[in-house]
N, C-alpha and C. Protein backbone atom coordinates (compact mmCIF):
# COMPACT_ATOMS: atom_id res chain seq x y z
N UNK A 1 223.15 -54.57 124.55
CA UNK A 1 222.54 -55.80 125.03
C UNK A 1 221.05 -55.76 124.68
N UNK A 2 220.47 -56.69 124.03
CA UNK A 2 219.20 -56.22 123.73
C UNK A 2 217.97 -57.62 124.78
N UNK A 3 216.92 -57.14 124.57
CA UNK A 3 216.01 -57.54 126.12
C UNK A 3 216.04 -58.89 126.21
N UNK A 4 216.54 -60.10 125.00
CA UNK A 4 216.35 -61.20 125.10
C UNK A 4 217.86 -61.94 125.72
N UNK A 5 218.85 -61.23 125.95
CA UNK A 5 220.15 -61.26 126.48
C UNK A 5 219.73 -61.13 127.78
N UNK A 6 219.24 -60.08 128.14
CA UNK A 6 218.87 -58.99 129.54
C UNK A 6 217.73 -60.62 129.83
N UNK A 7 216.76 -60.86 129.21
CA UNK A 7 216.62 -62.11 129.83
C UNK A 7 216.71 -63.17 130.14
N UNK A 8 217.90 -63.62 129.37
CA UNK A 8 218.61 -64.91 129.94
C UNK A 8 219.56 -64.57 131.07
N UNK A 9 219.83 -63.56 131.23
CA UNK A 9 220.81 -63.75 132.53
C UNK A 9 219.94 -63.92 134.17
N UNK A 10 221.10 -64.10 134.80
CA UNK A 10 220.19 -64.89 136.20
C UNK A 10 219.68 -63.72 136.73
N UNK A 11 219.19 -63.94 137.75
CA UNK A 11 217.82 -63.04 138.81
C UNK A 11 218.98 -62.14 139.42
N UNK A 12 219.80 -62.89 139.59
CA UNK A 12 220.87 -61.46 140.38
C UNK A 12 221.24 -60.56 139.96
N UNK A 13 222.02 -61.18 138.15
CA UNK A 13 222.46 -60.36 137.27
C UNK A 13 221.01 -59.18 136.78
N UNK A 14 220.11 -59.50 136.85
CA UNK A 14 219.12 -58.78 136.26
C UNK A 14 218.71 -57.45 137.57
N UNK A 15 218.71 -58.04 138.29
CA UNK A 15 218.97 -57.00 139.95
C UNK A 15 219.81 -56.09 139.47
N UNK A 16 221.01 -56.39 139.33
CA UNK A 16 222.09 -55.32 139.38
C UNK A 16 221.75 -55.12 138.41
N UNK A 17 221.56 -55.42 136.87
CA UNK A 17 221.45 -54.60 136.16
C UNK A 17 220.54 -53.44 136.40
N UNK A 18 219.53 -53.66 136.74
CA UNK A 18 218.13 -52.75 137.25
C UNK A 18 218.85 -51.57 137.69
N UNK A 19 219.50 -51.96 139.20
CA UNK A 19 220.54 -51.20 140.32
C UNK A 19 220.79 -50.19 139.43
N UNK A 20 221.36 -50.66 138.54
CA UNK A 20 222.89 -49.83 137.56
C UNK A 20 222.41 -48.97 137.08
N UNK A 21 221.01 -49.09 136.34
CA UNK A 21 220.05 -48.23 135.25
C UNK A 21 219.24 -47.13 136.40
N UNK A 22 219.00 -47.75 137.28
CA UNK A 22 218.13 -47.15 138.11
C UNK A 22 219.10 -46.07 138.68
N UNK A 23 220.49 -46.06 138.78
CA UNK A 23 221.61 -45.08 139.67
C UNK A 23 221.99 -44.44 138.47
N UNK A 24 221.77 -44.35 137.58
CA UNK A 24 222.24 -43.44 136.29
C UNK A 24 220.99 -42.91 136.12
N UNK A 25 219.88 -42.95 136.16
CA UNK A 25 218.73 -42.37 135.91
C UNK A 25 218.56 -41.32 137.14
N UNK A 26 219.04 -41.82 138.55
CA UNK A 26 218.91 -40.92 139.53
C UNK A 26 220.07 -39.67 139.38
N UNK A 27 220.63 -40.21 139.09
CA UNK A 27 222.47 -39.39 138.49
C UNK A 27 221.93 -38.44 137.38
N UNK A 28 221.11 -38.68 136.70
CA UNK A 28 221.18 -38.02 135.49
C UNK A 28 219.99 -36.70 135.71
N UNK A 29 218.44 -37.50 136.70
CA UNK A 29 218.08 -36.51 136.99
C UNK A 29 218.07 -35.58 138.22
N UNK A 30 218.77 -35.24 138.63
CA UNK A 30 220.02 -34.00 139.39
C UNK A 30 220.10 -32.78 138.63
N UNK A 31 220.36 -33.29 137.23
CA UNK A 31 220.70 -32.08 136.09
C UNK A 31 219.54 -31.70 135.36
N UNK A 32 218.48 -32.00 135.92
CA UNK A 32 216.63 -31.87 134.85
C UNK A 32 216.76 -30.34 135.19
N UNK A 33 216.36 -29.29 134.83
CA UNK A 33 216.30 -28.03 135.76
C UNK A 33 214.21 -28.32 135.89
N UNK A 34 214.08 -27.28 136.83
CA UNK A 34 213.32 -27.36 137.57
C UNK A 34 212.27 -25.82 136.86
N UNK A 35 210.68 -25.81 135.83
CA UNK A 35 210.56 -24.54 135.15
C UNK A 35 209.90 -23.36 136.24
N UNK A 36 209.91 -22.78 135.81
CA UNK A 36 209.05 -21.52 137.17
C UNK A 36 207.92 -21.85 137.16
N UNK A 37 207.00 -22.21 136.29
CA UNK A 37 205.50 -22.73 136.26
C UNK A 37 206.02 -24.04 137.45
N UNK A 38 206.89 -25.17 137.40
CA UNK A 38 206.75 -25.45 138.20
C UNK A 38 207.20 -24.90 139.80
N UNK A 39 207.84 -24.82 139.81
CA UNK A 39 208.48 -24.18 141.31
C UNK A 39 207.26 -22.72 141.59
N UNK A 40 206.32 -22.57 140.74
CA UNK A 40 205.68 -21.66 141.05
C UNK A 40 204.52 -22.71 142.08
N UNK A 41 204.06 -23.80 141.14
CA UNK A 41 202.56 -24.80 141.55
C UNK A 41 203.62 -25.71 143.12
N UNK A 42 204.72 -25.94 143.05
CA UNK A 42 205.25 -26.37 144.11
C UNK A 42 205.18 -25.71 145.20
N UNK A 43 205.23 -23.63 145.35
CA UNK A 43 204.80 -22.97 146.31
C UNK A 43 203.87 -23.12 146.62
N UNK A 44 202.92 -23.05 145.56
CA UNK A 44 201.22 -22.69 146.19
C UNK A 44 200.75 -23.41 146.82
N UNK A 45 201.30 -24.73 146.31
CA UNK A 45 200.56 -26.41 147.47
C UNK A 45 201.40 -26.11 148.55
N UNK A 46 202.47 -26.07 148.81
CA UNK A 46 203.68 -26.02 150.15
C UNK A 46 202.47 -24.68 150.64
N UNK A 47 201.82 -23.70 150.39
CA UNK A 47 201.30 -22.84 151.17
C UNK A 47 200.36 -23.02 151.59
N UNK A 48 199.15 -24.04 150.36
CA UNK A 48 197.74 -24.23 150.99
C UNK A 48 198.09 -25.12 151.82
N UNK A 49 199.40 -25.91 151.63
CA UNK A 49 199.38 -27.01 152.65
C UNK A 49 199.33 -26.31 154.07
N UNK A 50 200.40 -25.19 154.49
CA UNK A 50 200.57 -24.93 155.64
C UNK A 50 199.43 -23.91 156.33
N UNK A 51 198.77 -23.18 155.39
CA UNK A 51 197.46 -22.44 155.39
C UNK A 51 196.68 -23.78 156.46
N UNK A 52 195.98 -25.15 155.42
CA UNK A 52 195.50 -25.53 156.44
C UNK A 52 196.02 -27.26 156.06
N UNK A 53 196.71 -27.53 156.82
CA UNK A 53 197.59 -29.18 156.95
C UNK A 53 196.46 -30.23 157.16
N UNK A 54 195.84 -29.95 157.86
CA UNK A 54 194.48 -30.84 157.96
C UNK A 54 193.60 -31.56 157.22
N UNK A 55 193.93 -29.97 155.64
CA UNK A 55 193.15 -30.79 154.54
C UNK A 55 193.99 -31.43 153.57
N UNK A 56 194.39 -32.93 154.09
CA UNK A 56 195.66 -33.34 153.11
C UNK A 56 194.95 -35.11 152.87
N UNK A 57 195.07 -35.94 152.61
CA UNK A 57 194.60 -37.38 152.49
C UNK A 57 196.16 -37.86 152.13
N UNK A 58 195.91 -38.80 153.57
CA UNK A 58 197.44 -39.66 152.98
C UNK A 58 197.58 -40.53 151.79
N UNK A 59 198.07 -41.12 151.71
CA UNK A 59 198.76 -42.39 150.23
C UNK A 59 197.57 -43.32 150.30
N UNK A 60 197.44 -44.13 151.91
CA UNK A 60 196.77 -45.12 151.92
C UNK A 60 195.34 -44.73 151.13
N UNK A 61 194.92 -43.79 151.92
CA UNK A 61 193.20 -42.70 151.71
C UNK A 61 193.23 -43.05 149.89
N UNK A 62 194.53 -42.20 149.28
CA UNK A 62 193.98 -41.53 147.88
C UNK A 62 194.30 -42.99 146.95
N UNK A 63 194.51 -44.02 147.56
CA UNK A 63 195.43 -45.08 146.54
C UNK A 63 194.24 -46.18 147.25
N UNK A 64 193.73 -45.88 148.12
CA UNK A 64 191.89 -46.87 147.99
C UNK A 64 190.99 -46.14 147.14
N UNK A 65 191.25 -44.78 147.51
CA UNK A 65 189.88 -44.20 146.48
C UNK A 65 190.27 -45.12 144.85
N UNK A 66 191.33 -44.57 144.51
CA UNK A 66 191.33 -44.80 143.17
C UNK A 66 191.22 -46.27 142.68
N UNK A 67 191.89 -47.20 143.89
CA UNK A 67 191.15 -48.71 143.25
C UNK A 67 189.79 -49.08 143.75
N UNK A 68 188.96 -47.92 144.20
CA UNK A 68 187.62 -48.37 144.48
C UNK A 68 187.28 -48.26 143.31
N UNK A 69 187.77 -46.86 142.47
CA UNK A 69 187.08 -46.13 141.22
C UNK A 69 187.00 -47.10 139.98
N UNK A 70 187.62 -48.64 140.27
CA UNK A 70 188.22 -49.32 138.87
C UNK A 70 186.68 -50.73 138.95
């Protein structure tokens, strides 16, 4: 189906299509493996986190900084 098909169909059909792509992409990454460099940098934050939790900035905090920065 190529994108000018994908955009003639209606708002619903284009939903589910989304749905469909979006549940095979979640399906598919399940099977990514995971490298030791990462699962290594995934410990160290999970530790400074619990070391000290306090120093963390939520979503709202770090997602104003960055559209102040623009």
């Amino acid at each position: 189906m190529s994108i000018q098909q994908i955009l003639k169909l209606s708002l619903s059909e284009r939903i589910l299509l989304v749905e469909t792509i979006w549940d095979s992409v979640e399906a598919d990454s399940k099977h990514i493996p995971v490298t030791e460099e990462q699962m290594r940098t995934v410990e160290k934050r999970l530790a400074e986190y619990k070391k000290n939790p306090t120093k963390v900035k939520n979503w709202d905090k770090v997602k104003r900084d960055l559209l102040a920065k623009k």
